[in-house]
Each structure stands twice: as structure tokens, then as C-alpha cells.
PDB file of N, CA and C in Angstrom:
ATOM      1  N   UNK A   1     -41.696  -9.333 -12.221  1.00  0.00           N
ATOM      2  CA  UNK A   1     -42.471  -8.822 -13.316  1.00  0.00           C
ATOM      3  C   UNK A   1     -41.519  -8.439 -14.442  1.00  0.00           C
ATOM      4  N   UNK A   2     -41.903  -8.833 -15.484  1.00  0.00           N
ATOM      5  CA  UNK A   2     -41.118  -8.497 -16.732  1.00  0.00           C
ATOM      6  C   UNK A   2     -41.245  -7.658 -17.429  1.00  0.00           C
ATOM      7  N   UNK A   3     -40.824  -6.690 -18.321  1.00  0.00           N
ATOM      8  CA  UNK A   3     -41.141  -5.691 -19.179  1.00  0.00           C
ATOM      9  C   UNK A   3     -41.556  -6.203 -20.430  1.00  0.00           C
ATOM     10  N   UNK A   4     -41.590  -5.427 -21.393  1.00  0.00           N
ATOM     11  CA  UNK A   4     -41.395  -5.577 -22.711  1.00  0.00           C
ATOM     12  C   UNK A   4     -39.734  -5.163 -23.509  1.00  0.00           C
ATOM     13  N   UNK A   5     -39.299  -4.124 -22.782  1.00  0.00           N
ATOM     14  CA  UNK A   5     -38.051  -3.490 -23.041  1.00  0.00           C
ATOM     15  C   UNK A   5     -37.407  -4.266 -22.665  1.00  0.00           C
ATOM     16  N   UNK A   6     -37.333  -4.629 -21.006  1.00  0.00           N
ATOM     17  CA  UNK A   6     -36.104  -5.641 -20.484  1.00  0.00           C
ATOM     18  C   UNK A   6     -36.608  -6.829 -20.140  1.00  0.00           C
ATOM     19  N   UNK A   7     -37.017  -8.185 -20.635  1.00  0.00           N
ATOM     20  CA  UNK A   7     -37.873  -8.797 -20.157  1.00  0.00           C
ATOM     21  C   UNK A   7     -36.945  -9.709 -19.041  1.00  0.00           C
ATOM     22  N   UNK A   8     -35.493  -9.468 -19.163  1.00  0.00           N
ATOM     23  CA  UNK A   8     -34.619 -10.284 -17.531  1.00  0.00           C
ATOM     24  C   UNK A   8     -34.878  -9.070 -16.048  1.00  0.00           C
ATOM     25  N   UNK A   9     -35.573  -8.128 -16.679  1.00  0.00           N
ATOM     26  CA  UNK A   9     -36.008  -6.572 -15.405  1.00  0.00           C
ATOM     27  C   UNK A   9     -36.320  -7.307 -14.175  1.00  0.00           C
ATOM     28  N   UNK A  10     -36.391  -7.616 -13.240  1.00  0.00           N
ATOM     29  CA  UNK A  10     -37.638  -7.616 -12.557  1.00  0.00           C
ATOM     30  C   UNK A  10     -37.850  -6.416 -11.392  1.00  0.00           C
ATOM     31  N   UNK A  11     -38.723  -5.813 -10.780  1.00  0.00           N
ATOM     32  CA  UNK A  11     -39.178  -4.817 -10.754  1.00  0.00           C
ATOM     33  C   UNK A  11     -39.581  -5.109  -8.835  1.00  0.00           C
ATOM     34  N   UNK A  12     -39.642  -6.573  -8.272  1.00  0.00           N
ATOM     35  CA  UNK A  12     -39.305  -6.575  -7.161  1.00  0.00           C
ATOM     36  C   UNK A  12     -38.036  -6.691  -6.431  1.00  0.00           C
ATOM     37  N   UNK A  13     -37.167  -6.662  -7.285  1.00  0.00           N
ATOM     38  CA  UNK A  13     -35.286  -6.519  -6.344  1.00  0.00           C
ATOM     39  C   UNK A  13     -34.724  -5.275  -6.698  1.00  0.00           C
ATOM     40  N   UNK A  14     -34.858  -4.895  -5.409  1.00  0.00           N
ATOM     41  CA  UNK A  14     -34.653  -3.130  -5.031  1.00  0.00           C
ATOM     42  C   UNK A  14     -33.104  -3.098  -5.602  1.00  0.00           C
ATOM     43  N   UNK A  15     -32.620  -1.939  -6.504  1.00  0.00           N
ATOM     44  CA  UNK A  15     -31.097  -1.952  -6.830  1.00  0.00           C
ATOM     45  C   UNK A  15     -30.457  -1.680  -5.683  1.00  0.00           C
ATOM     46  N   UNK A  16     -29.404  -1.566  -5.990  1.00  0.00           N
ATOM     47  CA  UNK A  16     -28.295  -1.888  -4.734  1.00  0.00           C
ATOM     48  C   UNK A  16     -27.500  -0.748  -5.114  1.00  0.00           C
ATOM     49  N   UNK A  17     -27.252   0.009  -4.154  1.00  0.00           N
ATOM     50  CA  UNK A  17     -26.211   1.326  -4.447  1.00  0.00           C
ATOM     51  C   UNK A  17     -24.810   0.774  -3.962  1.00  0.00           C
ATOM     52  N   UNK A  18     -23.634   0.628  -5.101  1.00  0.00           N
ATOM     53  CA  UNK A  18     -22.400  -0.003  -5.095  1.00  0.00           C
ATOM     54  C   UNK A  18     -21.085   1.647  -4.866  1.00  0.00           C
ATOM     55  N   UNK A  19     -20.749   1.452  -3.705  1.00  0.00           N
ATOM     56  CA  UNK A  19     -19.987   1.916  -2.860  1.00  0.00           C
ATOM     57  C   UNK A  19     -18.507   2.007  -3.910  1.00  0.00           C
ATOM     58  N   UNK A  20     -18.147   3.159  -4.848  1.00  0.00           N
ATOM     59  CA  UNK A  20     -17.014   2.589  -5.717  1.00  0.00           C
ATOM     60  C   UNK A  20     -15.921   3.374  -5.093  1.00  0.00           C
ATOM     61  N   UNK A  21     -14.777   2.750  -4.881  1.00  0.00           N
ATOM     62  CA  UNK A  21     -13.375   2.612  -3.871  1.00  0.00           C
ATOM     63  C   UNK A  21     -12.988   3.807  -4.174  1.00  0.00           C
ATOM     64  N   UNK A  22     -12.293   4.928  -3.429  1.00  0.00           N
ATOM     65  CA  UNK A  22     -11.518   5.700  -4.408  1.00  0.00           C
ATOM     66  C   UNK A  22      -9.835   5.530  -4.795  1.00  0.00           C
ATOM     67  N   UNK A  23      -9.880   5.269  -5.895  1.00  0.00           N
ATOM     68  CA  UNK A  23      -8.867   4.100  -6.516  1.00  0.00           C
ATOM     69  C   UNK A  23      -7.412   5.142  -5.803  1.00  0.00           C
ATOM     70  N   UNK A  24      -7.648   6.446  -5.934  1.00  0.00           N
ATOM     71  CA  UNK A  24      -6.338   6.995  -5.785  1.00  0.00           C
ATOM     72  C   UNK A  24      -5.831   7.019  -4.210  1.00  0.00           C
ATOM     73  N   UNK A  25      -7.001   6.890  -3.367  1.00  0.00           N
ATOM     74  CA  UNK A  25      -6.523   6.508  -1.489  1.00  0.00           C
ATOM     75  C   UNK A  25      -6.144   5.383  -1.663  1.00  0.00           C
ATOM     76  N   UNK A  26      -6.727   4.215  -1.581  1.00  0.00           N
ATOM     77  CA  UNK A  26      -6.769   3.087  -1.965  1.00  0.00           C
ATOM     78  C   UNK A  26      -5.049   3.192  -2.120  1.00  0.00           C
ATOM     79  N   UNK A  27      -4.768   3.313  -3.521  1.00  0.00           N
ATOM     80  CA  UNK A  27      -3.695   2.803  -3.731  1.00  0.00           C
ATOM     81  C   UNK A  27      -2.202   3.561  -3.309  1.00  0.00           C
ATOM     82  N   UNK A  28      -2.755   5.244  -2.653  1.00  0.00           N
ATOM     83  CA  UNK A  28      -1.684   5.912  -1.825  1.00  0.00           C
ATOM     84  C   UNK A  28      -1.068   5.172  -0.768  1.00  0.00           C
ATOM     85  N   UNK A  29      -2.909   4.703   0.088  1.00  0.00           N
ATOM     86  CA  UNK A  29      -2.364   3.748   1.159  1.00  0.00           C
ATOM     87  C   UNK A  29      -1.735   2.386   1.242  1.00  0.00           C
ATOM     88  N   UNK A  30      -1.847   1.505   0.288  1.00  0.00           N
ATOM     89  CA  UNK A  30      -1.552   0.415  -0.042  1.00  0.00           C
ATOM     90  C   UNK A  30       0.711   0.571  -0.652  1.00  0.00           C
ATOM     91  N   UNK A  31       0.726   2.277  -1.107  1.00  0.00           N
ATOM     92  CA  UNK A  31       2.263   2.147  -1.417  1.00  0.00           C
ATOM     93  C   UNK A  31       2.426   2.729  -0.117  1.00  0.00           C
ATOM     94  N   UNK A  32       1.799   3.476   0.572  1.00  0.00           N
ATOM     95  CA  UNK A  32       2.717   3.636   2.096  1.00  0.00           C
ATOM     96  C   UNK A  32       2.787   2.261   3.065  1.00  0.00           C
ATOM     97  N   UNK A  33       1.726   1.375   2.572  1.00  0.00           N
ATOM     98  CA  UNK A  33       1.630   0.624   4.089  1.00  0.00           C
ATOM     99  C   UNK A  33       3.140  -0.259   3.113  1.00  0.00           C
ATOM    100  N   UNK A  34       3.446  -0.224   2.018  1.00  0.00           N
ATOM    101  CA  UNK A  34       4.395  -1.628   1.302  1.00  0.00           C
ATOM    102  C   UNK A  34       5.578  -1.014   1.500  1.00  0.00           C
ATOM    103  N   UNK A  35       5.865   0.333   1.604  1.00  0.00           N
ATOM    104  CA  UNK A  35       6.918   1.221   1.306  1.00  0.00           C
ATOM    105  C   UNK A  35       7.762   1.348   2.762  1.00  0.00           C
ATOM    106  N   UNK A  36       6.433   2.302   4.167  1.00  0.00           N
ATOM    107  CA  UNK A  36       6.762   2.131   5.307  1.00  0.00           C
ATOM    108  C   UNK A  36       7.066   1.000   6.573  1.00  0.00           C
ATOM    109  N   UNK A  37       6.182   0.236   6.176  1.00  0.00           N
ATOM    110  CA  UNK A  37       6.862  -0.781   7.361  1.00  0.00           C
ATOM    111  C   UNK A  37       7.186  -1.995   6.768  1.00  0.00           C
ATOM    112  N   UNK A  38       7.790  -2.354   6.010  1.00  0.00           N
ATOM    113  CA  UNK A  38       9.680  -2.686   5.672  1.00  0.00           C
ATOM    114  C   UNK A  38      10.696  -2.025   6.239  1.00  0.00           C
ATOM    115  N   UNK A  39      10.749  -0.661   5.670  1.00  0.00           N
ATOM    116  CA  UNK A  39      11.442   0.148   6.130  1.00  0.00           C
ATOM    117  C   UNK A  39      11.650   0.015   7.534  1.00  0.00           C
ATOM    118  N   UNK A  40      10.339   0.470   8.358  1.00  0.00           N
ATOM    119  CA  UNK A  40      10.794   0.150   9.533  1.00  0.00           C
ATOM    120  C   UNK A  40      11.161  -0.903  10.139  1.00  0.00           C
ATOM    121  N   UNK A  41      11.020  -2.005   9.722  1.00  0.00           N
ATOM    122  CA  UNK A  41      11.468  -3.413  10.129  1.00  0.00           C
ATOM    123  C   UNK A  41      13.127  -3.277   9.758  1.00  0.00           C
ATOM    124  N   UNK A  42      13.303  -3.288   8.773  1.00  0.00           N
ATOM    125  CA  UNK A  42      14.848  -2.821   8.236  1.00  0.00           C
ATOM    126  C   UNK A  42      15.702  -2.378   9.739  1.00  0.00           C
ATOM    127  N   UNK A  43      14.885  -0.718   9.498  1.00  0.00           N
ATOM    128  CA  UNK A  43      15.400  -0.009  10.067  1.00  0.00           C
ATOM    129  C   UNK A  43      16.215  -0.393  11.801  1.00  0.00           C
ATOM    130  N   UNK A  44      14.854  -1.044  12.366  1.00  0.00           N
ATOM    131  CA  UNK A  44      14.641  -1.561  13.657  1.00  0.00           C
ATOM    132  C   UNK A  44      16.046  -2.157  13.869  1.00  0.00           C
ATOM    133  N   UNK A  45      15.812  -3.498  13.066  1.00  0.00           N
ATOM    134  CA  UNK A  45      16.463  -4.844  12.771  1.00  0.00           C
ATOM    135  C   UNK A  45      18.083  -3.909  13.075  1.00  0.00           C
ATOM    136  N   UNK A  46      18.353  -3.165  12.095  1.00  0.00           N
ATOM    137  CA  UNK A  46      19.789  -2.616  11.995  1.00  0.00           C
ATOM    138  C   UNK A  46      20.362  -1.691  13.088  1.00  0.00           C
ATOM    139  N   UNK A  47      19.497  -1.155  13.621  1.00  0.00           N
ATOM    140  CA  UNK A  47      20.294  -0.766  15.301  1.00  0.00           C
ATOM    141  C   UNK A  47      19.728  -1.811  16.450  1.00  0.00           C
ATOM    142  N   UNK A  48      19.319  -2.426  16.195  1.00  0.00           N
ATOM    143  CA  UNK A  48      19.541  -3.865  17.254  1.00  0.00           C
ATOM    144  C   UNK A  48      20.363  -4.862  17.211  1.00  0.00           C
ATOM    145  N   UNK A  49      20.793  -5.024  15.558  1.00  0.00           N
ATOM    146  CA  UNK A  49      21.805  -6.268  15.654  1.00  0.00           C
ATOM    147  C   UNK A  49      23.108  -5.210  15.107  1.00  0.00           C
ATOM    148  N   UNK A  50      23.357  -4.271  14.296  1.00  0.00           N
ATOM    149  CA  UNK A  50      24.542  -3.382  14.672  1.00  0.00           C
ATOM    150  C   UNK A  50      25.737  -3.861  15.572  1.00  0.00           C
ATOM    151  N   UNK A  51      24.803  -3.184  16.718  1.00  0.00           N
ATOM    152  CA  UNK A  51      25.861  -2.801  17.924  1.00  0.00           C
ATOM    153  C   UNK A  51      25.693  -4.007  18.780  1.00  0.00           C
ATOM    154  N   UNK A  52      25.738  -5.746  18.407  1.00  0.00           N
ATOM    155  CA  UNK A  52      25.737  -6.790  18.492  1.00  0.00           C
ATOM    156  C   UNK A  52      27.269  -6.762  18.374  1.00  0.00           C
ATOM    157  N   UNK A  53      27.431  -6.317  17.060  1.00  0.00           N
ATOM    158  CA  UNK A  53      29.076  -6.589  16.488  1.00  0.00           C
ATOM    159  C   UNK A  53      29.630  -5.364  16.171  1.00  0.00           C
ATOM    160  N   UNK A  54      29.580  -4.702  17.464  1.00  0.00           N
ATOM    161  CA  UNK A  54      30.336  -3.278  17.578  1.00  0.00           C
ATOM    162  C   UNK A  54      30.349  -2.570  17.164  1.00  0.00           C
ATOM    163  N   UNK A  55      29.611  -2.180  15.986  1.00  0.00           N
ATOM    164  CA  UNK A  55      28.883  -0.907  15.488  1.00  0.00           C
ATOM    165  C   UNK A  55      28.328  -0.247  15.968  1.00  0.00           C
ATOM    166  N   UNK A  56      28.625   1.308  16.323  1.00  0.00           N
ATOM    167  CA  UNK A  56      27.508   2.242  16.594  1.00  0.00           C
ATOM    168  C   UNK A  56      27.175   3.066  15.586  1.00  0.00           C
ATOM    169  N   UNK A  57      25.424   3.240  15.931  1.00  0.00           N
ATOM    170  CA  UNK A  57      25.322   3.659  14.212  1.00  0.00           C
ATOM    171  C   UNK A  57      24.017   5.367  14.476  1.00  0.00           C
ATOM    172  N   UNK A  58      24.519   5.855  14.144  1.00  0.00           N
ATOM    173  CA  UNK A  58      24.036   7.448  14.458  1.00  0.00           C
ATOM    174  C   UNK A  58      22.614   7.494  14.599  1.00  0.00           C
ATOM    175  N   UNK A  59      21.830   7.931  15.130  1.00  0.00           N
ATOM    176  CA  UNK A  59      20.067   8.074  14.448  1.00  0.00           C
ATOM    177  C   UNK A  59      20.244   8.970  13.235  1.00  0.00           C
ATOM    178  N   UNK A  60      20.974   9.866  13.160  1.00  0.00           N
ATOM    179  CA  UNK A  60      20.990  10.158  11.684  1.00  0.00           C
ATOM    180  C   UNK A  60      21.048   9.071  10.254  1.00  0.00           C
ATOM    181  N   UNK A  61      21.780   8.280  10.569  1.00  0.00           N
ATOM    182  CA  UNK A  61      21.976   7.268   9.791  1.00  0.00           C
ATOM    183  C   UNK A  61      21.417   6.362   9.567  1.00  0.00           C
ATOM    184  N   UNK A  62      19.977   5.845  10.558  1.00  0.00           N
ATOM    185  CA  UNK A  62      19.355   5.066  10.770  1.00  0.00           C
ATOM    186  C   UNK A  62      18.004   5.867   9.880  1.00  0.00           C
ATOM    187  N   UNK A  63      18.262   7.194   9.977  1.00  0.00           N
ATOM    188  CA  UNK A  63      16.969   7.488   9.705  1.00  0.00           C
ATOM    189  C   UNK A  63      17.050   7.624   7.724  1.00  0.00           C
ATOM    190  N   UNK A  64      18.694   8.234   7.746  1.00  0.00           N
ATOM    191  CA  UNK A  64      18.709   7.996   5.853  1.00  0.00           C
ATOM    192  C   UNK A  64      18.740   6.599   5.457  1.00  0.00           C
ATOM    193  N   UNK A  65      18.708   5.663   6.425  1.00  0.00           N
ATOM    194  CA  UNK A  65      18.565   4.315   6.243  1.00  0.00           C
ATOM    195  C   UNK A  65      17.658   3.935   5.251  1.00  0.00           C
ATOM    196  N   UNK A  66      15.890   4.125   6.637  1.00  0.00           N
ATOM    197  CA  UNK A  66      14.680   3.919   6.247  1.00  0.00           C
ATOM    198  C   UNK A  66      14.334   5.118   5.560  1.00  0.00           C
ATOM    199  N   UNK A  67      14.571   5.933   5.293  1.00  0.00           N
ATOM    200  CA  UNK A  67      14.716   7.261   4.320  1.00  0.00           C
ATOM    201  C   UNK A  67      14.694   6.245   2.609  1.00  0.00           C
ATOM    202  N   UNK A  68      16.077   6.029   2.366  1.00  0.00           N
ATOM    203  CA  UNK A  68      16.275   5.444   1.497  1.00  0.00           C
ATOM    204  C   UNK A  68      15.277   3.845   1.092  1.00  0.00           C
ATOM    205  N   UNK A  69      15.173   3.174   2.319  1.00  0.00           N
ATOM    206  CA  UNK A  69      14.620   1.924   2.001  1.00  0.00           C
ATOM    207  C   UNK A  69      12.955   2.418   1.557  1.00  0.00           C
ATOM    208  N   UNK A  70      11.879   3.281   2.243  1.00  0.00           N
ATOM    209  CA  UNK A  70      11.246   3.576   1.890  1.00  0.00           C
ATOM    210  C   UNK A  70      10.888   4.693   0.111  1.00  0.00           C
ATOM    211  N   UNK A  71      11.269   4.982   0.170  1.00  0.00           N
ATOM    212  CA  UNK A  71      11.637   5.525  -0.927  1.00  0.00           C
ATOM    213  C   UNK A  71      11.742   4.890  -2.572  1.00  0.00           C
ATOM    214  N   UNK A  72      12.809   3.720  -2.087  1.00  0.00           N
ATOM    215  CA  UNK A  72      12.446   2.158  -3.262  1.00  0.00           C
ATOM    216  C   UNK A  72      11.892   1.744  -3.200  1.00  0.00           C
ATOM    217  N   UNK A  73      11.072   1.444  -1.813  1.00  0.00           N
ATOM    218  CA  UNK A  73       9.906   0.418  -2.027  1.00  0.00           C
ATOM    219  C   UNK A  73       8.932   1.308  -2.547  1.00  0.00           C
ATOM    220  N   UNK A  74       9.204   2.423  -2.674  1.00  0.00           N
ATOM    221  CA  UNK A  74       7.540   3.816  -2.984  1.00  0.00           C
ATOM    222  C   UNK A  74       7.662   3.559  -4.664  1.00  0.00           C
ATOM    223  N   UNK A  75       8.893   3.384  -5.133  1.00  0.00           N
ATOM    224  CA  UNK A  75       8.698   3.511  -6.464  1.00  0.00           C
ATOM    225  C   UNK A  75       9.099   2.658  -6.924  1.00  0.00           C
ATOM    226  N   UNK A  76       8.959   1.626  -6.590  1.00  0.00           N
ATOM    227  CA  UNK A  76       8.986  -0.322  -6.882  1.00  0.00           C
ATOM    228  C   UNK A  76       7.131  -0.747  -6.976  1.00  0.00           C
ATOM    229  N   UNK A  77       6.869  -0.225  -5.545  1.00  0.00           N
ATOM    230  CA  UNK A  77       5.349  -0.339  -5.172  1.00  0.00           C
ATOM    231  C   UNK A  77       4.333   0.564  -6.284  1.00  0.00           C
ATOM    232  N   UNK A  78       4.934   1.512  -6.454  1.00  0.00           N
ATOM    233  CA  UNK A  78       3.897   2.219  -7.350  1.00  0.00           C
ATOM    234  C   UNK A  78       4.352   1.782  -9.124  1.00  0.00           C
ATOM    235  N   UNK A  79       5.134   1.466  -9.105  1.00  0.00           N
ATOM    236  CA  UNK A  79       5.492   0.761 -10.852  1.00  0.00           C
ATOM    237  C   UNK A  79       4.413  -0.510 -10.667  1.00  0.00           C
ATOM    238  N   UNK A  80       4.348  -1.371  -9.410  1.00  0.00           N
ATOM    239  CA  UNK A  80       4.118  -2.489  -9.594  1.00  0.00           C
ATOM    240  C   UNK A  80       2.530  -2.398  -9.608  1.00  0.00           C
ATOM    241  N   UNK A  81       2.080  -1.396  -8.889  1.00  0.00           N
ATOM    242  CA  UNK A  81       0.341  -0.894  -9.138  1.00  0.00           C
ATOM    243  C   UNK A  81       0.313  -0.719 -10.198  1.00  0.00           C
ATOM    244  N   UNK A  82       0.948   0.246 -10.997  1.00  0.00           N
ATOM    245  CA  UNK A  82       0.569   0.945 -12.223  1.00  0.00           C
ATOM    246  C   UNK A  82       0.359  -0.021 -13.444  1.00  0.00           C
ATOM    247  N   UNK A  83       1.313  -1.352 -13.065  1.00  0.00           N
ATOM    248  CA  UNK A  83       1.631  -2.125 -14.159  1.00  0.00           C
ATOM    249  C   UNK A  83       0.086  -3.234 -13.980  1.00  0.00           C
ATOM    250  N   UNK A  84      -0.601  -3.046 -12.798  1.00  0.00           N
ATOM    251  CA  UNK A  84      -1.403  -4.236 -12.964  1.00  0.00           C
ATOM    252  C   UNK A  84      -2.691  -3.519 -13.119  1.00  0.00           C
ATOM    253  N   UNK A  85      -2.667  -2.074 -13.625  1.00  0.00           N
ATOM    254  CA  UNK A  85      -3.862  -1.679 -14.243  1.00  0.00           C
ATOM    255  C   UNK A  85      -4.779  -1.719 -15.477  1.00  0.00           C
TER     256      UNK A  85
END
């Protein structure tokens, strides 16, 4: 059925309630999931093949490792959101 006001209206297709994202989880989670597991892959990777070739390498050191690797990817990842807004 058409109006006079909206005559593209029609009045039998029930609206649709649109579910809107909340942009700021959304994109918290999206720089932890890009930020943290690299890092931990990194991290992993470097006390497994290390002490391959005789390195022993502290858990302290492993942890300012992925400390550090996460950290660049947090503010690599969040420049690179910000920029495609």
C-alpha cells in the first residue's frame, strides 16, 4: 500500500530492527586479537628455536620480548584502524 507522503512506503514489510556494532569493542578486540597472537607466535617460535643453537633465553626476556612485539603491533594496528575511518 502506498501513501501519499511516501508513495515507495509500503505498509506490509514489517521494519527490521538493525543491531548497530559497538564500534569501540569491535575495534579494541580486533587490535588485541592483531597485536596478541603474533606476539605469541613470535614469542613461542623464539624459545623453541633459541636453544636449537645454544641460547638460553630467560622467561624474563621472553616475556619483554612479546611485551615489546605486542605493543607495536597495538599501535601499528590502531593507526591502521584509525586511518580507514
Amino acid at each position: 500500500m502506498q501513501s501519499a507522503a511516501n508513495p515507495t512506503a509500503s505498509t506490509s514489510v514489517p521494519a527490521v530492527a538493525r543491531r548497530e556494532p559497538s564500534d569501540f569493542a569491535d575495534r579494541a578486540f580486533g587490535i588485541v586479537l592483531m597485536s596478541v597472537v603474533p606476539a605469541i607466535f613470535w614469542t613461542v617460535l623464539a624459545a623453541g628455536v633459541l636453544p636449537m643453537f645454544g641460547y638460553e633465553i630467560a622467561p624474563a626476556t621472553l616475556l619483554q620480548i612479546g611485551t615489546g612485539i605486542t605493543l607495536f603491533l597495538a599501535v601499528v594496528a590502531a593507526a591502521l584502524m584509525q586511518r580507514s575511518v
